[in-house]
Protein backbone atom coordinates (compact mmCIF):
# COMPACT_ATOMS: atom_id res chain seq x y z
CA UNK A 1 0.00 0.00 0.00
CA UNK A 2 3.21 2.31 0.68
CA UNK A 3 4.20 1.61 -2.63
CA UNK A 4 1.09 2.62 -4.21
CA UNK A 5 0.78 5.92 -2.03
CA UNK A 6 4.42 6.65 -3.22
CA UNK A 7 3.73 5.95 -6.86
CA UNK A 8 0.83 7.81 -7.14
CA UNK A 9 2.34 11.19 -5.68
CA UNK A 10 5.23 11.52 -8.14
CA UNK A 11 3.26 10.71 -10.82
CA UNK A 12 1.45 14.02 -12.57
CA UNK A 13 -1.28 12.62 -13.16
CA UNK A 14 -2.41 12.29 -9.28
CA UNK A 15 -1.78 16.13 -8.60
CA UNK A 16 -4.11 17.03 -12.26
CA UNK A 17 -6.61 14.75 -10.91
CA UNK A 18 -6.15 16.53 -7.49
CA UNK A 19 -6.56 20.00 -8.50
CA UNK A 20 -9.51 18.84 -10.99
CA UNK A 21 -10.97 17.67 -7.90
CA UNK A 22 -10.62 20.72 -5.75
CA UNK A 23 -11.73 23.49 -9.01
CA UNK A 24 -14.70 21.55 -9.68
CA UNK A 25 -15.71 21.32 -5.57
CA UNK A 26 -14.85 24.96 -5.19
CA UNK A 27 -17.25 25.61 -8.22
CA UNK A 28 -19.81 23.97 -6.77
CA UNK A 29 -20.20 25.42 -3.40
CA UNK A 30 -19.37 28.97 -4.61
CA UNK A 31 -22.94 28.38 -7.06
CA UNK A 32 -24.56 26.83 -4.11
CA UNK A 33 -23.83 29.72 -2.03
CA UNK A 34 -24.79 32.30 -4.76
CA UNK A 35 -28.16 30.27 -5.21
CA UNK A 36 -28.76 30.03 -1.41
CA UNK A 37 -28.35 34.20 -1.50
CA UNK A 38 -30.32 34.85 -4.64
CA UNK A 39 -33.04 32.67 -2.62
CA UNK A 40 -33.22 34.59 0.46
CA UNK A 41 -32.67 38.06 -1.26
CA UNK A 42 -35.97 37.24 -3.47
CA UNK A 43 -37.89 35.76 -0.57
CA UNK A 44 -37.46 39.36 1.29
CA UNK A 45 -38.32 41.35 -2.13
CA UNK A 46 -41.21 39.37 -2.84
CA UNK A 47 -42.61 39.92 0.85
CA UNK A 48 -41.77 43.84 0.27
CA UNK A 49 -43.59 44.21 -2.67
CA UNK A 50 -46.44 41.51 -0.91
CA UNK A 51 -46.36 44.28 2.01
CA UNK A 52 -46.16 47.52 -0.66
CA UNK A 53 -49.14 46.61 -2.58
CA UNK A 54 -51.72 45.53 0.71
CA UNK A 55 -50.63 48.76 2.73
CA UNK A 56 -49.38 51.17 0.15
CA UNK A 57 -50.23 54.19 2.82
CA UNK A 58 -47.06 52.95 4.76
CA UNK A 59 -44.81 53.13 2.01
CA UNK A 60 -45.34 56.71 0.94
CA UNK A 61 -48.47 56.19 -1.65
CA UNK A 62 -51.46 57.75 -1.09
């Protein structure tokens, strides 16, 4: 198993599939986090606008 472990560091191959690895995770929980804001942002802008149009007084209309 030492053998294998040693192997498969000096080879290139192990460190492109390595990096591959960590770009492709990175990519996916920077979206996930941009999704998981976008949600919550437009969640609070659709209860503004819920709250704009059924008390319009409050928000400066007449």
């Amino acid at each position: 198993m030492r053998a294998f472990i040693t192997a498969f560091t000096r080879t290139e191959s192990g460190a492109v599939a390595l990096d591959w690895l960590l770009l492709t995770a990175t990519a996916i929980g920077l979206a996930i986090g941009g999704l998981t804001m976008m949600q919550s942002n437009a969640a609070d802008v659709s209860d503004a606008s819920g709250d704009a149009q059924s008390h319009p007084s409050e928000f400066g209309s007449p």
